[in-house]
N, C-alpha and C. Protein backbone atom coordinates (compact mmCIF):
# COMPACT_ATOMS: atom_id res chain seq x y z
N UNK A 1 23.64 -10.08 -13.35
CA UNK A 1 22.53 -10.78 -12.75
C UNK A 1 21.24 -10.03 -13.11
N UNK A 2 20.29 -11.09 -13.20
CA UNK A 2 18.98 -10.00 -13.94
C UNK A 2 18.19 -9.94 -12.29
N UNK A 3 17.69 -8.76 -12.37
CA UNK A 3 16.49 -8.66 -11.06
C UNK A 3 15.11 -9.01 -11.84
N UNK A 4 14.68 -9.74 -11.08
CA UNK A 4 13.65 -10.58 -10.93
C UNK A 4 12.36 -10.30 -10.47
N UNK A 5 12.24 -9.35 -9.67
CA UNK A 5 11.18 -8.40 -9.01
C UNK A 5 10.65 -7.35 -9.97
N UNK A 6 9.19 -7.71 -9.46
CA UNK A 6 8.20 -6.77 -10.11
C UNK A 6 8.31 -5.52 -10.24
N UNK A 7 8.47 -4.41 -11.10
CA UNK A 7 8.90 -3.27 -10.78
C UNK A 7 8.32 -2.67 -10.15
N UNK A 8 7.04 -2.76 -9.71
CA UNK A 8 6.16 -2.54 -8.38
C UNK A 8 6.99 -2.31 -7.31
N UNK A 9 7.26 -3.65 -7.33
CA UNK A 9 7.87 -4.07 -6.00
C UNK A 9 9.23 -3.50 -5.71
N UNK A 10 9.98 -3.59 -6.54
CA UNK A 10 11.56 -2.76 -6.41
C UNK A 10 11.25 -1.52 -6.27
N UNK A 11 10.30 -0.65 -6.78
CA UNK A 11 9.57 0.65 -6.65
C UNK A 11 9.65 0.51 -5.20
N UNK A 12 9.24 0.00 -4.43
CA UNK A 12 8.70 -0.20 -2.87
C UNK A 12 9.71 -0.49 -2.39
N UNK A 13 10.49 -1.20 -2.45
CA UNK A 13 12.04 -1.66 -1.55
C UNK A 13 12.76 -0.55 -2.05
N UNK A 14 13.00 -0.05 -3.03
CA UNK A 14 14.07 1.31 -2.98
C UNK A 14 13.36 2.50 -3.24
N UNK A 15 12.29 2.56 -2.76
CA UNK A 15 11.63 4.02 -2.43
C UNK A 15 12.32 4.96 -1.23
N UNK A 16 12.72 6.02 -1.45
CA UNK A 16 13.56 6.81 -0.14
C UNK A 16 12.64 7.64 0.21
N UNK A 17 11.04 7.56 0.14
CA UNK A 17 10.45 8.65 1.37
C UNK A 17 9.09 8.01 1.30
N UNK A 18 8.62 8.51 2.66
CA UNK A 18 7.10 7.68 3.03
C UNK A 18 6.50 8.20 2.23
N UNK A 19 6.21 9.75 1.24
CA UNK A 19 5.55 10.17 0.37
C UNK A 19 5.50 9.23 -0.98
N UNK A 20 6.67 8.61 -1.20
CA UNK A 20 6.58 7.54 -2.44
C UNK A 20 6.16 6.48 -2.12
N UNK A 21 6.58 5.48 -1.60
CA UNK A 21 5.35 4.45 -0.80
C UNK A 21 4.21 4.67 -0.70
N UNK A 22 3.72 5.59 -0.03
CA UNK A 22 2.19 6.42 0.05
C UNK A 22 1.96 5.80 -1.16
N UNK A 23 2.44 6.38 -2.43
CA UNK A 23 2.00 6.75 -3.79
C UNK A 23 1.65 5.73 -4.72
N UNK A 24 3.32 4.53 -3.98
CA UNK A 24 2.98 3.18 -5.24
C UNK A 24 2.41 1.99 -4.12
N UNK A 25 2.26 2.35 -2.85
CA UNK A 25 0.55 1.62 -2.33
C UNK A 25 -0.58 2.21 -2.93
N UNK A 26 -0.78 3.38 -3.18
CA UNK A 26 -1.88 4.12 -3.57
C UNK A 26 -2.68 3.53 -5.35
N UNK A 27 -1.01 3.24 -5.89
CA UNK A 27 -1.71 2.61 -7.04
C UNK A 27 -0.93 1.09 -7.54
N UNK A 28 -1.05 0.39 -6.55
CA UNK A 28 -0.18 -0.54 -6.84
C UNK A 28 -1.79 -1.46 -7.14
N UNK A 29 -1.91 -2.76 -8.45
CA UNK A 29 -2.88 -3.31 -8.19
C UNK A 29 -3.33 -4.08 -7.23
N UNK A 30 -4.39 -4.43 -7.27
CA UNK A 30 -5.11 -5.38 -6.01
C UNK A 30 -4.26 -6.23 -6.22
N UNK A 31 -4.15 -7.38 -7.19
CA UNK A 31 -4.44 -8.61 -7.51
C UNK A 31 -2.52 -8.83 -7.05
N UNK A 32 -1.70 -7.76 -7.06
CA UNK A 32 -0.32 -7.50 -6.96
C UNK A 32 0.12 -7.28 -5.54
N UNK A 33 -0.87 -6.58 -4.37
CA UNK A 33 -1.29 -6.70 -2.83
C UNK A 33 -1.64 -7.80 -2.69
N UNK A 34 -2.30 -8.65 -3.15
CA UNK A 34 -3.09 -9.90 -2.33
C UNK A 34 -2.01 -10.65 -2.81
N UNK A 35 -1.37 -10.89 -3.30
CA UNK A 35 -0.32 -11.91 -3.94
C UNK A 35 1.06 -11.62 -3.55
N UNK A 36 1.60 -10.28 -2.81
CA UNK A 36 2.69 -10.50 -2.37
C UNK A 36 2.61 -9.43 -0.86
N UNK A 37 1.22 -9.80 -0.17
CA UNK A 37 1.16 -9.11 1.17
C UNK A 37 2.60 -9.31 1.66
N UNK A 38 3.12 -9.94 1.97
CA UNK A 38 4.17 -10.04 2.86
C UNK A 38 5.65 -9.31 2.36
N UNK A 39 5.68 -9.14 1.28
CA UNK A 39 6.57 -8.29 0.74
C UNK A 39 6.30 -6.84 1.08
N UNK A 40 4.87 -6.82 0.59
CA UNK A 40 4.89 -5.21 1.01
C UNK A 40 4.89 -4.78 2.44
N UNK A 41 4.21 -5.76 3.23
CA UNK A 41 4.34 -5.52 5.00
C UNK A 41 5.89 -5.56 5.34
N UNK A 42 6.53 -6.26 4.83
CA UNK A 42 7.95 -6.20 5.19
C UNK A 42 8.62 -4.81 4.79
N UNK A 43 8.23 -4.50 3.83
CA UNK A 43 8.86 -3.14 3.17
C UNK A 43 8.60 -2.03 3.69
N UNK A 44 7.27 -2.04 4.17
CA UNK A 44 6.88 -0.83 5.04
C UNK A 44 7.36 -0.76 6.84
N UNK A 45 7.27 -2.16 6.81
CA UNK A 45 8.29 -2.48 8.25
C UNK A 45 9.66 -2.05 8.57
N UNK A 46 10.56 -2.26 7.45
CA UNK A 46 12.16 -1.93 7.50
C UNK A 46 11.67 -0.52 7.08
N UNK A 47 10.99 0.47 6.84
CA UNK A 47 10.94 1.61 6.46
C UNK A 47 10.54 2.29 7.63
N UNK A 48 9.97 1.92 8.35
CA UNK A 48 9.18 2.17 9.64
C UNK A 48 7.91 2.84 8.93
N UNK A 49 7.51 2.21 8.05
CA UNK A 49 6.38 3.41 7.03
C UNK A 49 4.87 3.36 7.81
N UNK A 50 4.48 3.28 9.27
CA UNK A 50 3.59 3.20 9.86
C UNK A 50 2.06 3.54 9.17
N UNK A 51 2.25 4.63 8.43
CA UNK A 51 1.15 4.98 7.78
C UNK A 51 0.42 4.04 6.90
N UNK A 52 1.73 3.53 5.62
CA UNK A 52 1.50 2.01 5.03
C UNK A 52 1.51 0.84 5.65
N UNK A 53 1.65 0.45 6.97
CA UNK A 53 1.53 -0.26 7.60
C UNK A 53 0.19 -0.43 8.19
N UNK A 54 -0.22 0.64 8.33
CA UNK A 54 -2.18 0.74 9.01
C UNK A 54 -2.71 0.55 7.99
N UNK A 55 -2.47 1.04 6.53
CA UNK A 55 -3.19 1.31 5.59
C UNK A 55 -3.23 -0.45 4.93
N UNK A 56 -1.88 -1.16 5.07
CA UNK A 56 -1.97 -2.54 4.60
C UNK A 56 -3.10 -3.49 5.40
N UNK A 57 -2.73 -3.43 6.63
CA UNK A 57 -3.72 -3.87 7.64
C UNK A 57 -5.24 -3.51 7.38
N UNK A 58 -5.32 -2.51 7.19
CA UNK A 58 -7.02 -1.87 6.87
C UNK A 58 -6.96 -2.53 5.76
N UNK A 59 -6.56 -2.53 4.60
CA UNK A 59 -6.74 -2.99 3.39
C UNK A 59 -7.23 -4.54 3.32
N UNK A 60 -6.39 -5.07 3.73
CA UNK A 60 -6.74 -7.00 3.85
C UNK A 60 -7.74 -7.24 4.89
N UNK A 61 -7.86 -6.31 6.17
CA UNK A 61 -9.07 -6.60 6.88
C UNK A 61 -10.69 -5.90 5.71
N UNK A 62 -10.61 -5.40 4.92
CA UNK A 62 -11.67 -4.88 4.19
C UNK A 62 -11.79 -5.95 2.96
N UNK A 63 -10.47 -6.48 2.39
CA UNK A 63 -10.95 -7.81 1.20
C UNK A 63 -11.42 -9.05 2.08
N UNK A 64 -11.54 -9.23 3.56
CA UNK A 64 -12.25 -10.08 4.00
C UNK A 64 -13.86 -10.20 4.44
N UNK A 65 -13.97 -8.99 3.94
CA UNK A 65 -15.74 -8.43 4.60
C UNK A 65 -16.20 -8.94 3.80
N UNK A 66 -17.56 -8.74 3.92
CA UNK A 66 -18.43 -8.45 2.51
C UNK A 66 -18.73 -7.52 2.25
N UNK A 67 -19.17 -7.28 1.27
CA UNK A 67 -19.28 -5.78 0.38
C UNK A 67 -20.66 -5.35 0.61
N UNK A 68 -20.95 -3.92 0.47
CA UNK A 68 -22.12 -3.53 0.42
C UNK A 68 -22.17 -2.92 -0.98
N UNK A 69 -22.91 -3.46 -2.13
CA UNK A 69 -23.43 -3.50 -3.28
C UNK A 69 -22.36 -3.01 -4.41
N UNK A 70 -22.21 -3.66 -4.01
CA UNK A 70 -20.35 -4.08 -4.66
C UNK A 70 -18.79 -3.14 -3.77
N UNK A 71 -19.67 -2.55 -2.98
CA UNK A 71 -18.17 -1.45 -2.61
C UNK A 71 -18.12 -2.49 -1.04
N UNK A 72 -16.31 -2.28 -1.23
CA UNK A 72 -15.73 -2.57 -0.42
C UNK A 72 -16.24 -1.47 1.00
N UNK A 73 -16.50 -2.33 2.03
CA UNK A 73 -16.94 -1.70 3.22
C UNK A 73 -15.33 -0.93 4.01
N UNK A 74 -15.37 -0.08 4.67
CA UNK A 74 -14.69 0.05 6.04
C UNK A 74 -14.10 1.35 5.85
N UNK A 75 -14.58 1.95 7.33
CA UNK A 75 -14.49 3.43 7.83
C UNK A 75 -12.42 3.51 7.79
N UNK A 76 -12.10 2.32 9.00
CA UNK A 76 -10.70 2.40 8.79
C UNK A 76 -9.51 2.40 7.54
N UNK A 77 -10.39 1.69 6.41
CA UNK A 77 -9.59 1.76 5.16
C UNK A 77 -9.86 3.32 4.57
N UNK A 78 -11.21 3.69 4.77
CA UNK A 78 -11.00 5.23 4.28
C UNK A 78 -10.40 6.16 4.63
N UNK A 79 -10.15 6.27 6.10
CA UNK A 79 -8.57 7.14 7.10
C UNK A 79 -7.51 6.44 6.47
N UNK A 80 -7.23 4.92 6.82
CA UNK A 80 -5.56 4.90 6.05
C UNK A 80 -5.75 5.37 5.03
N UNK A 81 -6.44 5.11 3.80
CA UNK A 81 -6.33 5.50 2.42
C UNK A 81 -5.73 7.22 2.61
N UNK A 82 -6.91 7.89 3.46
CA UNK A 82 -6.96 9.44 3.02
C UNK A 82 -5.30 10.14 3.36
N UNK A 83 -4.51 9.29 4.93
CA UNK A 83 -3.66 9.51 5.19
C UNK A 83 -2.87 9.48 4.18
N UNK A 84 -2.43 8.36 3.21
CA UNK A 84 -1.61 8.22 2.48
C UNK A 84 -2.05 9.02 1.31
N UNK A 85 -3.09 9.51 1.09
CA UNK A 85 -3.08 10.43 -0.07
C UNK A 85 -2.56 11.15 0.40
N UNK A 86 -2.73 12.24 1.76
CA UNK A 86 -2.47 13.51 1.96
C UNK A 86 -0.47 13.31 1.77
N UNK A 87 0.22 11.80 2.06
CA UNK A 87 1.55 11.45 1.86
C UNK A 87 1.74 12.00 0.45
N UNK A 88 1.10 11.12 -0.33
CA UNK A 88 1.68 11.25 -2.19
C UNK A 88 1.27 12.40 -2.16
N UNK A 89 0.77 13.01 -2.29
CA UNK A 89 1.06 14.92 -3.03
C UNK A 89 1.95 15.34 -2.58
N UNK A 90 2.96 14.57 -1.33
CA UNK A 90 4.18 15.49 -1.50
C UNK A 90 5.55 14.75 -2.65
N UNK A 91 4.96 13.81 -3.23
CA UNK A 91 5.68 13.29 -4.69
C UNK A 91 5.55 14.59 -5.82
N UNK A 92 6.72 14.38 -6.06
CA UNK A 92 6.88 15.87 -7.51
C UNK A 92 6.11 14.80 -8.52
N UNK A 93 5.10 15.28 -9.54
CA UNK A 93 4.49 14.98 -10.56
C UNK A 93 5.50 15.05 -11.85
């Protein structure tokens, strides 16, 4: 059987630590978040990945603002973000 899923996304369903999640939210594209929110909220849900779970939430509440001169606004997306960085550096390079 061929798998069918984005390797993004299989990245995210068989990730075994909140530090890797952290990592492939951290660089997963926009256009790949806005198009399969519910996959990734689910994934961080069965993971209990709370951190990616605030950080998804902050994220889609900030593509609904408007921008201030082209940058995406919001104090709360810059804490989730920073949280989940301080996650991925514990990924081996």
């Amino acid at each position: 059987m061929t798998d069918t899923m984005l390797p993004i996304l299989r990245a995210m369903h068989d990730a075994g630590t909140d530090a890797e999640r952290a990592a492939i939210l951290l660089t997963c594209p926009i256009s790949i978040m806005l198009k399969y929110r519910q996959v990734l909220e689910s994934a961080c849900a069965r993971h209990d990945f709370d951190a990616g779970s605030e950080y998804l939430v902050c994220f889609y509440a900030a593509m609904h603002q408007t921008r201030f001169r082209g940058n995406v606004r919001g104090a709360a997306l810059k804490h989730a973000e920073g949280r989940l960085l301080l996650l991925s550096e514990q990924v081996p390079l």
